[in-house]
Every structure is written in structure tokens, then in C-alpha cells.
C-alpha atoms as a PDB file:
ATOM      1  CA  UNK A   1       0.727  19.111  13.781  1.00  0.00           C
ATOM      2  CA  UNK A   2      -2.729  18.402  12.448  1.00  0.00           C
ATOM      3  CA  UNK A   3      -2.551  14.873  13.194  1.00  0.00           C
ATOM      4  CA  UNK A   4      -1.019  12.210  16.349  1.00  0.00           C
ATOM      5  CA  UNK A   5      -0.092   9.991  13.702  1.00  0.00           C
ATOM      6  CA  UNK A   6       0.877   9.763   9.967  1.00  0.00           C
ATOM      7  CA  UNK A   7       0.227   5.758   8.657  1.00  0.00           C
ATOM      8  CA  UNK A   8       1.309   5.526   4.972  1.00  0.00           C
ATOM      9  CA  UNK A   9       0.414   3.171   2.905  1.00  0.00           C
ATOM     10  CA  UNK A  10       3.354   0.965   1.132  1.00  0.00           C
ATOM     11  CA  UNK A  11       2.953   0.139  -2.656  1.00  0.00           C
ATOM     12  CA  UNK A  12       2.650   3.611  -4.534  1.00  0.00           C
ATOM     13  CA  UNK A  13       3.207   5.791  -1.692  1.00  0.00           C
ATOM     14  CA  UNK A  14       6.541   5.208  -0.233  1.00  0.00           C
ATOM     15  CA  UNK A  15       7.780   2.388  -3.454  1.00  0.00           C
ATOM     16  CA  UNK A  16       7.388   2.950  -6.588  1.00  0.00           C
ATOM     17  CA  UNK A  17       6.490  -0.782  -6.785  1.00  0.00           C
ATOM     18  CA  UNK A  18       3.104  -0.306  -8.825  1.00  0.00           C
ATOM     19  CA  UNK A  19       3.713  -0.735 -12.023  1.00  0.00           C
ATOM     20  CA  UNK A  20       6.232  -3.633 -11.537  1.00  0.00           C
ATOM     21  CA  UNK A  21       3.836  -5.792  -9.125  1.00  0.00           C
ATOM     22  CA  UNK A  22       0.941  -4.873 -11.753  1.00  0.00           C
ATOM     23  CA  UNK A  23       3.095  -5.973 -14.534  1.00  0.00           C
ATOM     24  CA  UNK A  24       4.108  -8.992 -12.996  1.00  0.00           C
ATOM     25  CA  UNK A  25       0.695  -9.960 -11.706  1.00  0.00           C
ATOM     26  CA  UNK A  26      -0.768  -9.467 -15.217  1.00  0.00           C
ATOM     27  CA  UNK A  27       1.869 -11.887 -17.049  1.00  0.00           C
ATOM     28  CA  UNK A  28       1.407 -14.705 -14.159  1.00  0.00           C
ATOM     29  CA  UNK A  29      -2.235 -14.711 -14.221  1.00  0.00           C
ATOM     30  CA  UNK A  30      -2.074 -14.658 -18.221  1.00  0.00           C
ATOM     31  CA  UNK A  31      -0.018 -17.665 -18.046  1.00  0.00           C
ATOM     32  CA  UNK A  32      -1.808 -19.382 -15.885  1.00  0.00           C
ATOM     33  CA  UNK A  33      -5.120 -19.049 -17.815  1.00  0.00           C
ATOM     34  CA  UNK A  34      -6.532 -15.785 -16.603  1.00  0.00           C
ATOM     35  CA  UNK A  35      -5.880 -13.276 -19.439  1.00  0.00           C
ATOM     36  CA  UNK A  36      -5.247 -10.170 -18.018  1.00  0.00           C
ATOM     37  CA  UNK A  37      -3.686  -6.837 -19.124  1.00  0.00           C
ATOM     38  CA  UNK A  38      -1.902  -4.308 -16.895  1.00  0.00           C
ATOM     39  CA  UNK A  39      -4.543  -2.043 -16.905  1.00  0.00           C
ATOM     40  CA  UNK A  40      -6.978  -4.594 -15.640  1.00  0.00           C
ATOM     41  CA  UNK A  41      -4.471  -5.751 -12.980  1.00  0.00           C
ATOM     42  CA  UNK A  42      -4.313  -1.735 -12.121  1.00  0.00           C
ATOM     43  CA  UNK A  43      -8.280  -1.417 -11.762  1.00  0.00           C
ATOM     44  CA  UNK A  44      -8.551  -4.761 -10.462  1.00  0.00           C
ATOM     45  CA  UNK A  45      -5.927  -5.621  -8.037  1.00  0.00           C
ATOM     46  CA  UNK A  46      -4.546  -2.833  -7.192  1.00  0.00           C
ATOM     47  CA  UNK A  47      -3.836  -2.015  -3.216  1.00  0.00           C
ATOM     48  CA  UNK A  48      -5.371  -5.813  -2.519  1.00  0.00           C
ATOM     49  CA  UNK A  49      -4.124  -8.203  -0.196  1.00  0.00           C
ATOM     50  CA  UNK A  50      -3.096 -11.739  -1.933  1.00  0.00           C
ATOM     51  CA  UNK A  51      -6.189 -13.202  -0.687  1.00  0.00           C
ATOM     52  CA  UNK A  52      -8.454 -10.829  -2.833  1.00  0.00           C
ATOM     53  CA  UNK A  53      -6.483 -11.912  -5.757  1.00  0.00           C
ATOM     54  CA  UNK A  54      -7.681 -15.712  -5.627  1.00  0.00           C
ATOM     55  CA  UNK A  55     -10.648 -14.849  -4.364  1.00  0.00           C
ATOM     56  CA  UNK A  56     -11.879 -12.514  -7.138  1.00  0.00           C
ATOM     57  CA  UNK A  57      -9.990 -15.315  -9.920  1.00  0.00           C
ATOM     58  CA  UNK A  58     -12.196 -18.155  -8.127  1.00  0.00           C
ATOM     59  CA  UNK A  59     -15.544 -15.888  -7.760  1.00  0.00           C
ATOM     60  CA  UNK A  60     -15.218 -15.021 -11.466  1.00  0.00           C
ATOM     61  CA  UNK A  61     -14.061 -18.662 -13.053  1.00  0.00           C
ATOM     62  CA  UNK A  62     -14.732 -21.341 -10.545  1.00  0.00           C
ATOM     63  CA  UNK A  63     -10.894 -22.106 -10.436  1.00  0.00           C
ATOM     64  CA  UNK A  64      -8.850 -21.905  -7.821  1.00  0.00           C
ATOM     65  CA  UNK A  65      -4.609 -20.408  -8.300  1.00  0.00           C
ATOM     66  CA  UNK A  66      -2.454 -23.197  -7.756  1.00  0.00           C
ATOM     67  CA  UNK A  67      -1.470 -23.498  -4.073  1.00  0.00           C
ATOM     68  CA  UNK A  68       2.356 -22.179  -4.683  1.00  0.00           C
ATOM     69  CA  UNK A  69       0.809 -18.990  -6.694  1.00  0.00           C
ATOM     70  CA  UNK A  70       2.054 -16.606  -3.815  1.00  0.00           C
ATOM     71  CA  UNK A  71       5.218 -17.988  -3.642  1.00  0.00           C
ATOM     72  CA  UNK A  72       6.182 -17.782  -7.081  1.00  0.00           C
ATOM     73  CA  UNK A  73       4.658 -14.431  -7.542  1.00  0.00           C
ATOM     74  CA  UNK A  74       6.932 -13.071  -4.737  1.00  0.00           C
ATOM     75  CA  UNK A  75      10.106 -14.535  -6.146  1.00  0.00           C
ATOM     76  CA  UNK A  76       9.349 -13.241  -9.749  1.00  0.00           C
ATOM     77  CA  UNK A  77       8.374  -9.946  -7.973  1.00  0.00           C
ATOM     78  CA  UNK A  78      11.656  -9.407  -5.282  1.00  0.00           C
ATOM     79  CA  UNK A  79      13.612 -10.340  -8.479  1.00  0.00           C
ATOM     80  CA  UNK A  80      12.390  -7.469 -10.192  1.00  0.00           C
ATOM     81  CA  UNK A  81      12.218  -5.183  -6.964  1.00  0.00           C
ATOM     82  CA  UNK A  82      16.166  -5.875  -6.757  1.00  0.00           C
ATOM     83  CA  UNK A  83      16.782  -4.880 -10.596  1.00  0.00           C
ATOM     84  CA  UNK A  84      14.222  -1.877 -10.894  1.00  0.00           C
ATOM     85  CA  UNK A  85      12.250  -0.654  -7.710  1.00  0.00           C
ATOM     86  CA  UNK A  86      12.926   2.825  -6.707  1.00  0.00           C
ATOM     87  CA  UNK A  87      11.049   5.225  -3.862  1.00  0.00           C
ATOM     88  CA  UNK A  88       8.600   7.226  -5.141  1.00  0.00           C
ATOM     89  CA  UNK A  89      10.359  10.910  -5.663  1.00  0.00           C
ATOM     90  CA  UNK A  90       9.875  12.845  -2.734  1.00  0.00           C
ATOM     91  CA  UNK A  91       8.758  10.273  -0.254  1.00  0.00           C
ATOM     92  CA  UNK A  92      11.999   9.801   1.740  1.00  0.00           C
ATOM     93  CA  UNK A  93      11.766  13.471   2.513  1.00  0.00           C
ATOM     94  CA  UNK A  94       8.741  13.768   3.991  1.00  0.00           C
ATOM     95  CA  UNK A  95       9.499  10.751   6.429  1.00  0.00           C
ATOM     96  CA  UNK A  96      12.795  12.846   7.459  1.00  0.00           C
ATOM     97  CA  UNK A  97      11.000  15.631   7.623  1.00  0.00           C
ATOM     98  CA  UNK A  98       8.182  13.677   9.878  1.00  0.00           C
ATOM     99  CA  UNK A  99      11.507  12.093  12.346  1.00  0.00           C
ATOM    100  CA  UNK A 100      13.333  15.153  12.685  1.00  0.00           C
ATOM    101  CA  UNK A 101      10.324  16.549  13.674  1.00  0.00           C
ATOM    102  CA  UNK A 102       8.726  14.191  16.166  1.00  0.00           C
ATOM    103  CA  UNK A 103       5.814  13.427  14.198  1.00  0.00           C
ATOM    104  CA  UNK A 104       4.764   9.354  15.155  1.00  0.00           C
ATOM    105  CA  UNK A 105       4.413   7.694  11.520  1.00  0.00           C
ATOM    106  CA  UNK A 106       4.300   4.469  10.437  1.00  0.00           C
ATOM    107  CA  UNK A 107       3.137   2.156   7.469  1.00  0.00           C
ATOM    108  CA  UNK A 108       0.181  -0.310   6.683  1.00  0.00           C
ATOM    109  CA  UNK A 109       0.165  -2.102   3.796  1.00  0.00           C
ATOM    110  CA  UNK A 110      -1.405  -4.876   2.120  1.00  0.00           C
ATOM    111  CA  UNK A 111       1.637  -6.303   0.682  1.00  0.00           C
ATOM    112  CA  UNK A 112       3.746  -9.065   3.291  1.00  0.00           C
ATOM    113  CA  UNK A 113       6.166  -8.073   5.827  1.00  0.00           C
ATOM    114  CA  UNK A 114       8.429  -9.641   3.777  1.00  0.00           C
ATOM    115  CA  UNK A 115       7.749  -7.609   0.388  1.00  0.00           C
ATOM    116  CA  UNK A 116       7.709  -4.000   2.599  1.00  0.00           C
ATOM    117  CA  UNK A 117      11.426  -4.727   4.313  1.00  0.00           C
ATOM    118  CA  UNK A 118      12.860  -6.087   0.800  1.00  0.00           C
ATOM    119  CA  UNK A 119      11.433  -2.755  -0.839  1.00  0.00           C
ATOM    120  CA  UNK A 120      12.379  -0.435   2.099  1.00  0.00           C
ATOM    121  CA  UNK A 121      16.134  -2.096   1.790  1.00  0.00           C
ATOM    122  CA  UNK A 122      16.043  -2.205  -2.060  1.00  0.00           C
ATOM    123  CA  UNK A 123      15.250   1.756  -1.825  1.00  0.00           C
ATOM    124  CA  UNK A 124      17.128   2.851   1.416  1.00  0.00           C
ATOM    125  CA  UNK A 125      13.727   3.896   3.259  1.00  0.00           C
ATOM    126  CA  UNK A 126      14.772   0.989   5.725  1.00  0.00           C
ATOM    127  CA  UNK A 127      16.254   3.842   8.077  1.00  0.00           C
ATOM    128  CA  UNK A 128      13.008   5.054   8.483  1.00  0.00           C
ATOM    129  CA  UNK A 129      11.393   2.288   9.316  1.00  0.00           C
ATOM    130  CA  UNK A 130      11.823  -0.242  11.978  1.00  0.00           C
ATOM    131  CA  UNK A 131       9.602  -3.395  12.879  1.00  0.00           C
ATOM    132  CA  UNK A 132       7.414  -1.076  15.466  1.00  0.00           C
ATOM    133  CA  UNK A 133       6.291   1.143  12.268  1.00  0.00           C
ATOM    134  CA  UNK A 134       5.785  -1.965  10.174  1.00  0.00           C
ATOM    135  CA  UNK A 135       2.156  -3.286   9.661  1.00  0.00           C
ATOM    136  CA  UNK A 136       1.157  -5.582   7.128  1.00  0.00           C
ATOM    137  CA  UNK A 137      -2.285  -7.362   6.184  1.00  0.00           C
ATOM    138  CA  UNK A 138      -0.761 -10.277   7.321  1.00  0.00           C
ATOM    139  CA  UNK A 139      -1.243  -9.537  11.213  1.00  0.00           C
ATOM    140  CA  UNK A 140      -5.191  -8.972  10.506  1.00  0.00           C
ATOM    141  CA  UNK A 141      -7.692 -11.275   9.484  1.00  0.00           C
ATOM    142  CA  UNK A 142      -8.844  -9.331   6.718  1.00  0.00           C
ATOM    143  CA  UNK A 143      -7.127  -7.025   4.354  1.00  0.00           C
ATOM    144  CA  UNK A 144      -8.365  -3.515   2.433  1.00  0.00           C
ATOM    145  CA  UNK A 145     -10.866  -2.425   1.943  1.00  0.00           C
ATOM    146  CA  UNK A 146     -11.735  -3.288   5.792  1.00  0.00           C
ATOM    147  CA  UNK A 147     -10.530  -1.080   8.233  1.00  0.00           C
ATOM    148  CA  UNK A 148      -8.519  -4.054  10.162  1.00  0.00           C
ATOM    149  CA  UNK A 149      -5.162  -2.762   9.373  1.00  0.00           C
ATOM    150  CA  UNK A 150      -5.443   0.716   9.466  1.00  0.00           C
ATOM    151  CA  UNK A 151      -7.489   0.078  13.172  1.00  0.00           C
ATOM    152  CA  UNK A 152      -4.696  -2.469  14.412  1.00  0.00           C
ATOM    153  CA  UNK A 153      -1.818   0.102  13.437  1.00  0.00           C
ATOM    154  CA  UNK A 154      -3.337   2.895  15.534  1.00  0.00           C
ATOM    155  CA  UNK A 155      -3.974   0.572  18.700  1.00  0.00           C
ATOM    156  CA  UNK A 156      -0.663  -0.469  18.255  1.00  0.00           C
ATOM    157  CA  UNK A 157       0.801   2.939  17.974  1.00  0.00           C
ATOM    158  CA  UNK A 158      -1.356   3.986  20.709  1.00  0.00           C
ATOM    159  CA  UNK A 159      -2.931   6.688  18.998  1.00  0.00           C
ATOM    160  CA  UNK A 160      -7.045   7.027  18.776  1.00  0.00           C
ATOM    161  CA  UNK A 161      -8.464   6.360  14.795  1.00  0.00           C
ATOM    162  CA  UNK A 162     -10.197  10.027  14.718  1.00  0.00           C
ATOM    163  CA  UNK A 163      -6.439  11.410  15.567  1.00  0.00           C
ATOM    164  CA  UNK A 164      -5.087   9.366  12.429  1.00  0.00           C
ATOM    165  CA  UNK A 165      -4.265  10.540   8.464  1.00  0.00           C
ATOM    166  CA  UNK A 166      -3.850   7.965   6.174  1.00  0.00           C
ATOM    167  CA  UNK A 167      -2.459   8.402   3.287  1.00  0.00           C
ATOM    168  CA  UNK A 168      -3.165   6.086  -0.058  1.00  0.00           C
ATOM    169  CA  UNK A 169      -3.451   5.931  -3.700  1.00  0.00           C
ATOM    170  CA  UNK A 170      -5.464   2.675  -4.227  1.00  0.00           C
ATOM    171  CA  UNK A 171      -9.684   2.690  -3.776  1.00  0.00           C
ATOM    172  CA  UNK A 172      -9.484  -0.029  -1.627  1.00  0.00           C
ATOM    173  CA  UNK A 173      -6.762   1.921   0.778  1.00  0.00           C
ATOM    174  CA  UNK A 174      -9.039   4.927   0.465  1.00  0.00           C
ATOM    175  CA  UNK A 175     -12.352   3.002   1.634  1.00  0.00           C
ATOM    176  CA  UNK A 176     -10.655   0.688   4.321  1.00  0.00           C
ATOM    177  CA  UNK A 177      -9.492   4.699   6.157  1.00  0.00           C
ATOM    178  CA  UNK A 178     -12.925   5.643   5.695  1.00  0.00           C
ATOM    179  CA  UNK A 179     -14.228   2.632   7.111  1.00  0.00           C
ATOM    180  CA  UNK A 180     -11.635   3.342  10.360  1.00  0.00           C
ATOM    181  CA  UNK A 181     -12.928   6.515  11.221  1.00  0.00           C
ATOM    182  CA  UNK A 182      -9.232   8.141   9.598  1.00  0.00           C
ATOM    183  CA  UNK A 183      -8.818  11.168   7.376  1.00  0.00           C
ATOM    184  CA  UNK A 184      -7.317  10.011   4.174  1.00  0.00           C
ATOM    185  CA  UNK A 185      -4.742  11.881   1.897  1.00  0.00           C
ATOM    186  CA  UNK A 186      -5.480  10.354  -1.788  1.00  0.00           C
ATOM    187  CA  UNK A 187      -2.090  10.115  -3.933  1.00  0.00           C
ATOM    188  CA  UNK A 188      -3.217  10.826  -7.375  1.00  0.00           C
ATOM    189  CA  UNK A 189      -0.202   9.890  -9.466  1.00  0.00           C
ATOM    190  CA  UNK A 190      -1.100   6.827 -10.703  1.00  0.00           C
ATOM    191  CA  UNK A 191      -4.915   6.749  -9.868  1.00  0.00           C
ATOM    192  CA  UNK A 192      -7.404   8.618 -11.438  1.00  0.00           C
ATOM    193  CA  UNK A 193      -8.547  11.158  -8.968  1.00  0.00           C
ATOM    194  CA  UNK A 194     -12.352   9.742  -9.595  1.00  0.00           C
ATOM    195  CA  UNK A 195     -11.214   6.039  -8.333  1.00  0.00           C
ATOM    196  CA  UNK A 196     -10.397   8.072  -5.096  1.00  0.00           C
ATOM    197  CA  UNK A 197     -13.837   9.371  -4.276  1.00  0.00           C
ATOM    198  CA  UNK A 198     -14.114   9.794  -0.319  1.00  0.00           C
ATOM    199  CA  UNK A 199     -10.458  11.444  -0.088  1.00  0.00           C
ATOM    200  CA  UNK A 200     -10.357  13.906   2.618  1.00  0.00           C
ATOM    201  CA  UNK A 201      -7.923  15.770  -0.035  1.00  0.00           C
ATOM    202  CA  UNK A 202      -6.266  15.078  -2.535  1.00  0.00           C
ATOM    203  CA  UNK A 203      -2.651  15.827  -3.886  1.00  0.00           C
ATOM    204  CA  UNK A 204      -0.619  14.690  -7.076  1.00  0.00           C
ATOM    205  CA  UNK A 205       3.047  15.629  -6.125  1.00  0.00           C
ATOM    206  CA  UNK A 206       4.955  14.062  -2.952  1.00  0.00           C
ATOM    207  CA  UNK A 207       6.312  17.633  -2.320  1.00  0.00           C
ATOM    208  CA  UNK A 208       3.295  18.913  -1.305  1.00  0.00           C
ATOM    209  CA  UNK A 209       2.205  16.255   1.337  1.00  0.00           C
ATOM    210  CA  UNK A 210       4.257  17.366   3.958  1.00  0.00           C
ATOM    211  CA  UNK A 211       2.495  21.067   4.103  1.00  0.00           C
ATOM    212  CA  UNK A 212      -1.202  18.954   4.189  1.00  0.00           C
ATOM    213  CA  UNK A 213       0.284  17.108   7.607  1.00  0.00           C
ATOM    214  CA  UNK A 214       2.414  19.841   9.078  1.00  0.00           C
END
């Protein structure tokens, strides 16, 4: 094993929860006065904890999202995770493949605690992961791009940052394991393989992550 620990990120990686979230996030913001189109919630918003969200809408217009925006953007978005979310092809089977063979693995992800166990039970990966491998933005002060989470998973895991492989396909995911000292595996199926400069590699098919960590 190349690595003491595998930490994967959440939204893209392990749920195929993109394009739904994006979609979603798009219409609210549209709604509420922010036009925005998918692809700018894609380039924009993409991998970012809630808190970038209002703080990039208030930097750019001066208004602040109403207080209840998270709330009703998690509703609209669980409602949709029920209906449509699937795990991204391949993903389940590298976990099993990283269980049955000892490998320590976990995930860190901007999204709640809340969002990862309703996608992880929408999608059956919930066997996989229990609340010791579960590590959201919330239990940091800041989210991606700092290295907060990704740090606070491997002190938590008990495993030292330069033993570490992250692996992400969001900028901000890619910069915040940079920032922690990590190796990073950049998912390219969604992002375009320039957004993920600073990739220690890169790969565009789940299949072939588990021969980069094994």
C-alpha cells in the first residue's frame, strides 16, 4: 500500500450528487435574485462549503441569502437525493476493495453530516461508512480550499498528512490537499482536467483508482 490512509472526498467522488446539488443551487439562487446557470454554479460553487456560497453572493452584490437559505436548500436537495442520487459507477468497489483489504479510508467533505449519511443511505455506501470515517466541514472552522478538514481527518484517524492521498474532483478539494501537505488523486469526470492543476495524478474512470492506491 502506497499510502496509511485513503480520505475521499464526498460530492462527485463517492455520490453522484453533482449535477443535482448544482442544478438545484442554480434554480434557488435564480429565484432568489442571483441569476445563475448550472454551469456557473459548476465553476463557481462547486466542492464549497455553504458558507462560501453566501459569502461569494454577499462579496459580489452587497446582499446577504435569507437566513433559512440552507435549510431550504437541503430539503429541496434530500428531496431530490431520495428520487435520483446514485453512487458514482465504480466507487463502491474500490471501498470493498480498500475493507477487505485493511486499507484505513475515510471521507471529508464539504457538504453536512447530514447530506453525506442521507446520500450514503440513499446509495447503499452506508456499509462502508460509519461515524469514525465521517468528516464534514462542519467540525472545522473553515471549509475548502483550507486544509482544516483534510488536517482534522488525519489527526483523527491517527495517520501523519505526508502518509495521506486524497482524492477529489473539485479545485477547491484539490488546493485545500495541497495546502495539507497530502497527495491528491484528481477525478476528472466532471472537471476539466485544467481546473485540477496541482493533482498529484490524475484519472477519469473509477476503475482505475484502486491500482493508483494499491
Amino acid at each position: 500500500m502506497r499510502y496509511d490512509l485513503v480520505i475521499f472526498d464526498n460530492d462527485g467522488v463517492l455520490v453522484d450528487s453533482e449535477p443535482i446539488s448544482n442544478r438545484l443551487l442554480a434554480e434557488y439562487l435564480t429565484e432568489l435574485g442571483h441569476p445563475t446557470s448550472y454551469e456557473d454554479s459548476i465553476r463557481d460553487y462547486m466542492g464549497s462549503a455553504m458558507h462560501r456560497i453566501h459569502d461569494l453572493i454577499e462579496e459580489r452584490t452587497g446582499q446577504r441569502l435569507p437566513a433559512d437559505f440552507d435549510d431550504v436548500f437541503h430539503v429541496r436537495v434530500f428531496a431530490a437525493f431520495e428520487r435520483e442520487l446514485k453512487a458514482v459507477d465504480g466507487a463502491a468497489d474500490v471501498v470493498a476493495r480498500l475493507a477487505e483489504g485493511g486499507v484505513p479510508y475515510c471521507v471529508a467533505s464539504s457538504g453536512s453530516h447530514e447530506r453525506i449519511r442521507v446520500g450514503h443511505r440513499t446509495t447503499g455506501l452506508d456499509r462502508w461508512f460509519d461515524d469514525g470515517r465521517i468528516f464534514s466541514s462542519q467540525d472545522v472552522g473553515r471549509g475548502k480550499p483550507a486544509p482544516d478538514l483534510f488536517l482534522y481527518a488525519a489527526e483523527r484517524m491517527g495517520v501523519a498528512p505526508a502518509r495521506c492521498v486524497v482524492v477529489e474532483d473539485s479545485p477547491l478539494g484539490v488546493q485545500a490537499a495541497v495546502a495539507a501537505g497530502m497527495d491528491v488523486l484528481g477525478f476528472t469526470a466532471m472537471t476539466p482536467v485544467g481546473r485540477l492543476e496541482g493533482a498529484t495524478r490524475l484519472f477519469s474512470d473509477m476503475g482505475e483508482l484502486a491500482d493508483l492506491l494499491i
